[in-house]
Each structure stands twice: as structure tokens, then as C-alpha cells.
N, C-alpha and C. Protein backbone atom coordinates (compact mmCIF):
# COMPACT_ATOMS: atom_id res chain seq x y z
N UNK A 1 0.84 -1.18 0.00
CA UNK A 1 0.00 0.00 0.00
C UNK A 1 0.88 1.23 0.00
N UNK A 2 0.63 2.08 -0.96
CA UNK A 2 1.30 3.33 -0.68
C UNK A 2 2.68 3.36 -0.96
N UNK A 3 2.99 2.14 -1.63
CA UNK A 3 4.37 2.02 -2.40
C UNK A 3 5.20 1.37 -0.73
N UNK A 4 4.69 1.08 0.46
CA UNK A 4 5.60 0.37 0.97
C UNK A 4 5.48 -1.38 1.21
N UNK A 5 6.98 -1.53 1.45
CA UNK A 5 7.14 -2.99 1.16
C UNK A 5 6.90 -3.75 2.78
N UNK A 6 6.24 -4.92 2.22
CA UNK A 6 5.95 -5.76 3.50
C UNK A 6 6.80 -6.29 4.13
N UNK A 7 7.17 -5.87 5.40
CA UNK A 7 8.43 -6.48 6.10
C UNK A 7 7.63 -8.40 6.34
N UNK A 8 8.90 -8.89 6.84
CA UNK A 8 9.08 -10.16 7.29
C UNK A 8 8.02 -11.38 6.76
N UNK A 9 8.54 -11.38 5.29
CA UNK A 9 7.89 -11.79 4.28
C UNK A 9 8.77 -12.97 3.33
N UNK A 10 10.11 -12.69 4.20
CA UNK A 10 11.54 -13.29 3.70
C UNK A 10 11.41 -15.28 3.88
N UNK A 11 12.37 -15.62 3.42
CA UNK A 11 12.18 -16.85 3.10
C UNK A 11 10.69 -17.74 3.28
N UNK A 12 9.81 -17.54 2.58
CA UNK A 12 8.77 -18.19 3.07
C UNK A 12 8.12 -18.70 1.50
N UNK A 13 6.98 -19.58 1.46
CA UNK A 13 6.69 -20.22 0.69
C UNK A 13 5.04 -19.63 0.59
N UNK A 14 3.75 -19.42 -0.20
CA UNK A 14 2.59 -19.26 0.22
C UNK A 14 1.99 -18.31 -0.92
N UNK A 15 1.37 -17.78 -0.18
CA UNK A 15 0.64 -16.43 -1.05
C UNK A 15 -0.40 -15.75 -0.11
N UNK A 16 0.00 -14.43 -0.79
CA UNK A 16 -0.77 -13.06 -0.08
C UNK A 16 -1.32 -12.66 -1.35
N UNK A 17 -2.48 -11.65 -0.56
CA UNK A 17 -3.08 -10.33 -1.02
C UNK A 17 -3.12 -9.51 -0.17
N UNK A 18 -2.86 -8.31 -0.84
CA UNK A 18 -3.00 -6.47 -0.14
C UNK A 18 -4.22 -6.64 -0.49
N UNK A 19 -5.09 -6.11 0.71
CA UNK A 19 -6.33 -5.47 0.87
C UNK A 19 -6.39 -4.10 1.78
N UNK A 20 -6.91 -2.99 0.98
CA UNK A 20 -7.06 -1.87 1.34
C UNK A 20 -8.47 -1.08 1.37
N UNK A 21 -9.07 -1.03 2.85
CA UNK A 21 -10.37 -0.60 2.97
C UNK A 21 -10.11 0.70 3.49
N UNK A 22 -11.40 1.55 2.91
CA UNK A 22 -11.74 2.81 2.89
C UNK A 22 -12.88 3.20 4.22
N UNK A 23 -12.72 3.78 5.00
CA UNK A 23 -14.12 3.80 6.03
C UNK A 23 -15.25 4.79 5.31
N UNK A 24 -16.55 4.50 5.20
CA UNK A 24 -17.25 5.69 4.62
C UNK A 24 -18.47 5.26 5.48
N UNK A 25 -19.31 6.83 5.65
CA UNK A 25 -20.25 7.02 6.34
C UNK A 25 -21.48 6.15 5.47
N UNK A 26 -22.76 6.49 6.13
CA UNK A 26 -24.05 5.70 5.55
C UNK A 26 -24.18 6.55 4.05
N UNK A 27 -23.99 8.04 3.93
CA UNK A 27 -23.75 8.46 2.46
C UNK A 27 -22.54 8.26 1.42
N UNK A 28 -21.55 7.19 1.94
CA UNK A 28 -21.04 7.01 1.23
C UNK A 28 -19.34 8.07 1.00
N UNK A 29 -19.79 8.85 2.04
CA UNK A 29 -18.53 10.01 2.35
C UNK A 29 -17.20 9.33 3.16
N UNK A 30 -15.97 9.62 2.93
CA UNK A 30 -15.32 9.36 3.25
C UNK A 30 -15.19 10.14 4.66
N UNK A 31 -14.68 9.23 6.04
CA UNK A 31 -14.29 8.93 6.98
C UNK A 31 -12.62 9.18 7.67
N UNK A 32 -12.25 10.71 7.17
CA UNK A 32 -10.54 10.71 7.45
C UNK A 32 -10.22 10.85 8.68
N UNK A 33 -10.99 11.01 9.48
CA UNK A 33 -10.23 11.02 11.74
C UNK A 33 -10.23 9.82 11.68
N UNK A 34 -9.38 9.79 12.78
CA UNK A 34 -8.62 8.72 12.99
C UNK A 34 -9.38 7.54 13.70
N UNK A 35 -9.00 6.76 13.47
CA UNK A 35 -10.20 5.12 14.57
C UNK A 35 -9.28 4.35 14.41
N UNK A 36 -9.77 3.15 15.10
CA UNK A 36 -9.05 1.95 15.67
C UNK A 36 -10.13 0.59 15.04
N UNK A 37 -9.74 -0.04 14.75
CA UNK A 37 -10.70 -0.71 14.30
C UNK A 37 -10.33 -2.44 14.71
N UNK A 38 -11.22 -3.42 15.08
CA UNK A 38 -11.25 -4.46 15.62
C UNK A 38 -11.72 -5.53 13.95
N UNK A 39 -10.86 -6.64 13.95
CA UNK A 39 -11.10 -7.39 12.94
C UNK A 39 -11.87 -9.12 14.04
N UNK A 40 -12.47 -9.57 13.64
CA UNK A 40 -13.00 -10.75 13.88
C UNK A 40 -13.18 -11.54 12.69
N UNK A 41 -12.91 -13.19 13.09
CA UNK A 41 -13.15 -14.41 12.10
C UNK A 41 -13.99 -14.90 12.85
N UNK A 42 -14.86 -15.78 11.71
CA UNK A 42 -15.70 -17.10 12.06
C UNK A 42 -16.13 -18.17 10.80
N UNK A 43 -16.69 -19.01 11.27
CA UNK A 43 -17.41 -19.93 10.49
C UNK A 43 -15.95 -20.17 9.93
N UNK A 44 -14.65 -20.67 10.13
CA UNK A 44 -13.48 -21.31 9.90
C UNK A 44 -12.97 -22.82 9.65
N UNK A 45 -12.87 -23.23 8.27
CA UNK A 45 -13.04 -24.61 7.52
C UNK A 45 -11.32 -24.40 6.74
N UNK A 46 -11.00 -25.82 7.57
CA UNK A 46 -8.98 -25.60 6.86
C UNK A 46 -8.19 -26.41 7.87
N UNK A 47 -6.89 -26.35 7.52
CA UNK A 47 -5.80 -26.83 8.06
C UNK A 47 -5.01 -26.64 8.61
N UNK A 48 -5.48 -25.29 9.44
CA UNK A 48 -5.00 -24.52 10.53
C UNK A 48 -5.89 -24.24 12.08
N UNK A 49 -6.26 -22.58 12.38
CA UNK A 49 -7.27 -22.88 13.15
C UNK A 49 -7.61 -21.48 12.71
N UNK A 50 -8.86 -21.14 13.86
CA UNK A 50 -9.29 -19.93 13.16
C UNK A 50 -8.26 -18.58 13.64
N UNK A 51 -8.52 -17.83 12.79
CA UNK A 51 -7.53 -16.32 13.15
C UNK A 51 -7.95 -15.89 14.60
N UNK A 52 -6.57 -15.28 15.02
CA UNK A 52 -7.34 -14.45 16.15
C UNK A 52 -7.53 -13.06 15.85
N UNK A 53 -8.70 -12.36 16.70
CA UNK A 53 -8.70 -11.50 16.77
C UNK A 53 -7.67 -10.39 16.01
N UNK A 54 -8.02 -9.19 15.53
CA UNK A 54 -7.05 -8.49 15.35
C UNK A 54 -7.16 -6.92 15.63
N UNK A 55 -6.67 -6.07 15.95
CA UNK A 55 -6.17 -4.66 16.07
C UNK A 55 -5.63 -3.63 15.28
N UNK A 56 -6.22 -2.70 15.21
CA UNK A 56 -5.49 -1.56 14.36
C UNK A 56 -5.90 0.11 14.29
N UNK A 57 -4.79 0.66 14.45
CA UNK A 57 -5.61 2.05 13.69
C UNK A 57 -5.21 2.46 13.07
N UNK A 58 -5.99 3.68 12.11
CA UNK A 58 -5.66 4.48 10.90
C UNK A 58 -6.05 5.72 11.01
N UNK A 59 -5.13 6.62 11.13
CA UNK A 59 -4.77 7.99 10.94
C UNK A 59 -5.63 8.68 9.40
N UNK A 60 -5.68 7.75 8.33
CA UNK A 60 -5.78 8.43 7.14
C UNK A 60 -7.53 8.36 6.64
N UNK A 61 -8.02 7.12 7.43
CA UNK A 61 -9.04 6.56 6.54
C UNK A 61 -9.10 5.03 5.93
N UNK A 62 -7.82 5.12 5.85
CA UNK A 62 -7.27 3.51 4.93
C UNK A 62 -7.03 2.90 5.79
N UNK A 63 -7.22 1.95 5.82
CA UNK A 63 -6.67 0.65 6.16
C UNK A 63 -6.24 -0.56 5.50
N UNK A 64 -5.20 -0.85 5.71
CA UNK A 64 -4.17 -2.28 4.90
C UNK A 64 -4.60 -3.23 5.70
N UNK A 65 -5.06 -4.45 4.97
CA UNK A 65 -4.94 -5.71 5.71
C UNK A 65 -4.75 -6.55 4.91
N UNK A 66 -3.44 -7.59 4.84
CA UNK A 66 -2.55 -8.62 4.12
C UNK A 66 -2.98 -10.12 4.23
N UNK A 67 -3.74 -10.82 3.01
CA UNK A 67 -4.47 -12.25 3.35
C UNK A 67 -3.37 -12.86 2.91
N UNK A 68 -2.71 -13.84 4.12
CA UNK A 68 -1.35 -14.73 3.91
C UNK A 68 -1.73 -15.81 4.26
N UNK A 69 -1.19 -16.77 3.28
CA UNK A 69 -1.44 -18.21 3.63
C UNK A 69 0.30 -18.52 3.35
N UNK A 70 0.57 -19.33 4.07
CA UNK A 70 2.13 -19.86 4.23
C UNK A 70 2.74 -20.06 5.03
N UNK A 71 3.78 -20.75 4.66
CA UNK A 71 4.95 -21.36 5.71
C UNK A 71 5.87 -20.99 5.73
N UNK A 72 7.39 -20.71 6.35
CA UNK A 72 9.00 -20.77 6.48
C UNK A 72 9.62 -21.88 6.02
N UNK A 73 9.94 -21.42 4.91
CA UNK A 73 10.61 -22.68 4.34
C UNK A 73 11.90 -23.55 5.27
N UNK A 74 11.61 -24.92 4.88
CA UNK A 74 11.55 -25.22 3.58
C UNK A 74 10.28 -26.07 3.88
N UNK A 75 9.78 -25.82 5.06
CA UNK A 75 7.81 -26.30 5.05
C UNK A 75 6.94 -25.71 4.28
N UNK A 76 6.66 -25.91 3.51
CA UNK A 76 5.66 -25.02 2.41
C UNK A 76 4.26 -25.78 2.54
N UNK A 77 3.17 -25.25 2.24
CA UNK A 77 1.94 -25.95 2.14
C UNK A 77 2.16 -26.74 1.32
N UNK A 78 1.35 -27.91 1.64
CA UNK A 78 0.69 -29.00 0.80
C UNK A 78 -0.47 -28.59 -0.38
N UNK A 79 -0.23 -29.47 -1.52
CA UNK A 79 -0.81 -29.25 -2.94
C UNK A 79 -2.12 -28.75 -2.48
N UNK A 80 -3.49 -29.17 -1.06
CA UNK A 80 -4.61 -29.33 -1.10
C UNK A 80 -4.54 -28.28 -0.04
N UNK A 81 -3.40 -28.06 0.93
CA UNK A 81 -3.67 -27.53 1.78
C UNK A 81 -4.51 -25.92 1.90
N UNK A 82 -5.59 -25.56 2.31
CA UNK A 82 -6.23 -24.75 2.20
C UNK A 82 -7.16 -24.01 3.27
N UNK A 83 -7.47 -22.73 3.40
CA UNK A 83 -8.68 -22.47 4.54
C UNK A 83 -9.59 -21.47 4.07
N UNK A 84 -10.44 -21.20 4.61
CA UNK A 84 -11.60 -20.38 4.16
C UNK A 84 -12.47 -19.69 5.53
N UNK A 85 -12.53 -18.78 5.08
CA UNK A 85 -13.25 -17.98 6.83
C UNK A 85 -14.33 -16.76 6.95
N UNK A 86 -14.98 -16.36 7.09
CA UNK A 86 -15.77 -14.74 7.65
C UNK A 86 -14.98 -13.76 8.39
N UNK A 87 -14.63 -12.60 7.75
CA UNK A 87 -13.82 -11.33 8.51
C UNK A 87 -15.21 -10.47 8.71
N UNK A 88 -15.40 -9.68 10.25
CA UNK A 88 -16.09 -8.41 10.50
C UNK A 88 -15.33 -7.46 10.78
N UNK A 89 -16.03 -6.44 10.78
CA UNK A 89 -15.15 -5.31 11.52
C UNK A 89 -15.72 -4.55 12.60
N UNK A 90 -15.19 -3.99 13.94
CA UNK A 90 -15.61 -2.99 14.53
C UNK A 90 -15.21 -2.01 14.45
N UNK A 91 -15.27 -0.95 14.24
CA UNK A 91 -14.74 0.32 14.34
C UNK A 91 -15.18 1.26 15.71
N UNK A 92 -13.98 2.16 16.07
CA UNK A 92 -14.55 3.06 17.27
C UNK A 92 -13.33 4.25 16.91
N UNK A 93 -14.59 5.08 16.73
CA UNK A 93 -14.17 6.68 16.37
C UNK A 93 -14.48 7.44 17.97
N UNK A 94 -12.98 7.75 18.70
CA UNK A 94 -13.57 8.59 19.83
C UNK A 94 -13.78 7.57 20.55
N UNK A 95 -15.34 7.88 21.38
CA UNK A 95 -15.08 6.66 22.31
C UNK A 95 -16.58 5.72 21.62
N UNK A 96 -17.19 5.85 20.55
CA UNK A 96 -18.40 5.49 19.95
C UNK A 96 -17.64 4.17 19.33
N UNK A 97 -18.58 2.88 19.68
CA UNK A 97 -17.96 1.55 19.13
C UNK A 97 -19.07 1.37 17.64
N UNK A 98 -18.62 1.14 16.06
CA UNK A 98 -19.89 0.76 15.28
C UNK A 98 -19.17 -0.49 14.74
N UNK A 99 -20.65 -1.31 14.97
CA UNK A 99 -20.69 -2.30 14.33
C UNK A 99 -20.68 -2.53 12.89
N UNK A 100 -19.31 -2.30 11.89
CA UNK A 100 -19.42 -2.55 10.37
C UNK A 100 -20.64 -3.73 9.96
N UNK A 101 -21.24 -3.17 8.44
CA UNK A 101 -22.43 -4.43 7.87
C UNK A 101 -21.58 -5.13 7.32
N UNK A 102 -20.39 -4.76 6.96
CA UNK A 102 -19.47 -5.46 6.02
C UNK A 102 -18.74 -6.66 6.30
N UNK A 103 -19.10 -7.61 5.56
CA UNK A 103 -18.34 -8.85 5.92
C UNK A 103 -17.64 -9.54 4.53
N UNK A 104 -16.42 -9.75 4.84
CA UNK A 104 -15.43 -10.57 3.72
C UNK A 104 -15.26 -11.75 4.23
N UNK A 105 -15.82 -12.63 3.02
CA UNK A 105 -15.27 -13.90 2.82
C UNK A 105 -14.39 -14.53 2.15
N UNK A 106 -13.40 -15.09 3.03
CA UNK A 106 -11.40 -15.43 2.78
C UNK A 106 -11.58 -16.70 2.51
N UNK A 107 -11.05 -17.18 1.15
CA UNK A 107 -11.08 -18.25 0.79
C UNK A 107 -9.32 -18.46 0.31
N UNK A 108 -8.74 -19.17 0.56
CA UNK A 108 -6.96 -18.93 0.71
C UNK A 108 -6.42 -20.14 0.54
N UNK A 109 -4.95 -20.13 -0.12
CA UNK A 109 -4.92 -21.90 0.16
C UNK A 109 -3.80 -22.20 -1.45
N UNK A 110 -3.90 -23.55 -1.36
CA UNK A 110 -3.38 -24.28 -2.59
C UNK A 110 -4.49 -25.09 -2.55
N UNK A 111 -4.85 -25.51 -4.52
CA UNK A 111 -5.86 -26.19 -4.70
C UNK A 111 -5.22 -26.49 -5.95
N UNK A 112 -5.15 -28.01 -5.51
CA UNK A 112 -4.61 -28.99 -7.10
C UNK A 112 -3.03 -28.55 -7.77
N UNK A 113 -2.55 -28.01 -6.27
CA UNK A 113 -1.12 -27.27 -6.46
C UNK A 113 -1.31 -25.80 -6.88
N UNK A 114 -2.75 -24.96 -7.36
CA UNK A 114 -2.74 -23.84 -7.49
C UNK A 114 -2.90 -22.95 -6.01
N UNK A 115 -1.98 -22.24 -6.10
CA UNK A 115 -1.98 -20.98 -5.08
C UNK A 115 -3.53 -20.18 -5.52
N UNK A 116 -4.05 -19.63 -4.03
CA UNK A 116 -4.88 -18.39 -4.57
C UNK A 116 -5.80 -17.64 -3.35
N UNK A 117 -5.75 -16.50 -3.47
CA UNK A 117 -6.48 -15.97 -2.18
C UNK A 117 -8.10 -15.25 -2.57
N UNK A 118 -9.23 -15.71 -2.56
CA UNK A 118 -10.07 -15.24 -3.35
C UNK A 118 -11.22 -14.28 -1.75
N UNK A 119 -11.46 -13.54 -2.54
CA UNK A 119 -12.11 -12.32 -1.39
C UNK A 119 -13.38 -12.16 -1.92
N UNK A 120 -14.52 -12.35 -0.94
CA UNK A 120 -15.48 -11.60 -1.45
C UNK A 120 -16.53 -11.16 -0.25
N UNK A 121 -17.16 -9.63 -0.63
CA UNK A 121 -16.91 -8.91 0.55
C UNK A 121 -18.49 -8.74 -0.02
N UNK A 122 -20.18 -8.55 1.01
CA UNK A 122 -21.08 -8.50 1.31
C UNK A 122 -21.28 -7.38 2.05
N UNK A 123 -22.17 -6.52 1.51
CA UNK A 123 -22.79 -5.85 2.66
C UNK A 123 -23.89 -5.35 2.91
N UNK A 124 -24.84 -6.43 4.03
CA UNK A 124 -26.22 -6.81 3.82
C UNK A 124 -26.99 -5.02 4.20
């Protein structure tokens, strides 16, 4: 994001995607003060376990979040090895907590020896 490079990314085997979300109000306006925002998984099917929890804030509006599937070589995933999951978000601007509608579904993995991280994001 923003032309910088992902640290500690070095000898490893797998595959990522950069994902970069925008906060916007119910009109659709962009959201630039600053928040902290809470990531949650569920409904988690794979060969790992489910994510934990995660943390963050953003100064700009943006937010980066990196879908990695992989190992430290010279353990690399297996041809089938794969997982799939539900991301939410909370956000809290100030001291106000909102519950994001937005939910991405992480589908990640090797399949038939193909690498691939497929995203698809709902918002009821």
C-alpha cells in the first residue's frame, strides 16, 4: 500500500493479497479522523485454526490488511492444503464503538497445487 514494502515476508513459501479498505459514512462520504478498528473471524473450515482476533488504527481513513497463507521454508503448504473464513469489523471513532455491515469472505490456500487468495466482501 502506498508504495511500501511488507516487512518479514523473507524466506517463506505461500501467497498473499494487499487489501485496502476505505471507512465511509451511511452516504457514502469518506471517513478521514482517525479510529481503531477491531477485525473478527468465524465460520473457519482448513488446516489450521481460526484467526485471532485483530487490532489496528488508521490515521488516514485507509486501512491495509494482508491475506497470507504460508509457511518458512523449507515447510511449504501441501498441494490441497487450504482455509476459508468470515472477517467483521468494529470500528470506534472517539469513544463510539460501530458495528461494520461489512463482511469478507477469505477463501486462501493451494488447490490442485494452485496458489490463490479469493475475497469476497457483502454488505447486507
Amino acid at each position: 500500500m502506498n508504495g511500501n514494502i511488507l516487512p518479514g515476508f523473507t524466506n517463506q513459501c505461500g501467497v498473499y493479497r494487499n487489501l485496502v479498505y476505505e471507512l465511509e459514512d451511511q452516504e457514502g462520504e469518506s471517513i478521514t479522523q482517525p479510529f481503531d478498528i477491531t477485525e473478527t473471524f468465524s465460520n473457519y473450515s482448513g488446516v489450521a485454526s481460526l484467526p485471532a482476533n485483530r487490532q489496528g488504527h488508521s490515521s488516514t481513513g485507509l486501512l491495509q490488511d494482508t491475506m497470507y497463507f504460508g509457511k518458512t521454508l523449507p515447510d511449504c503448504p501441501g498441494l490441497n492444503d487450504n482455509e476459508s473464513f468470515d472477517q467483521r469489523f468494529f470500528v470506534t471513532i472517539g469513544v463510539t464503538q460501530y458495528n461494520l455491515s461489512t463482511v469478507v469472505h477469505i477463501s486462501r490456500g493451494r488447490s490442485s497445487g494452485n496458489w490463490f487468495v479469493d475475497v469476497t466482501t457483502t454488505t447486507p
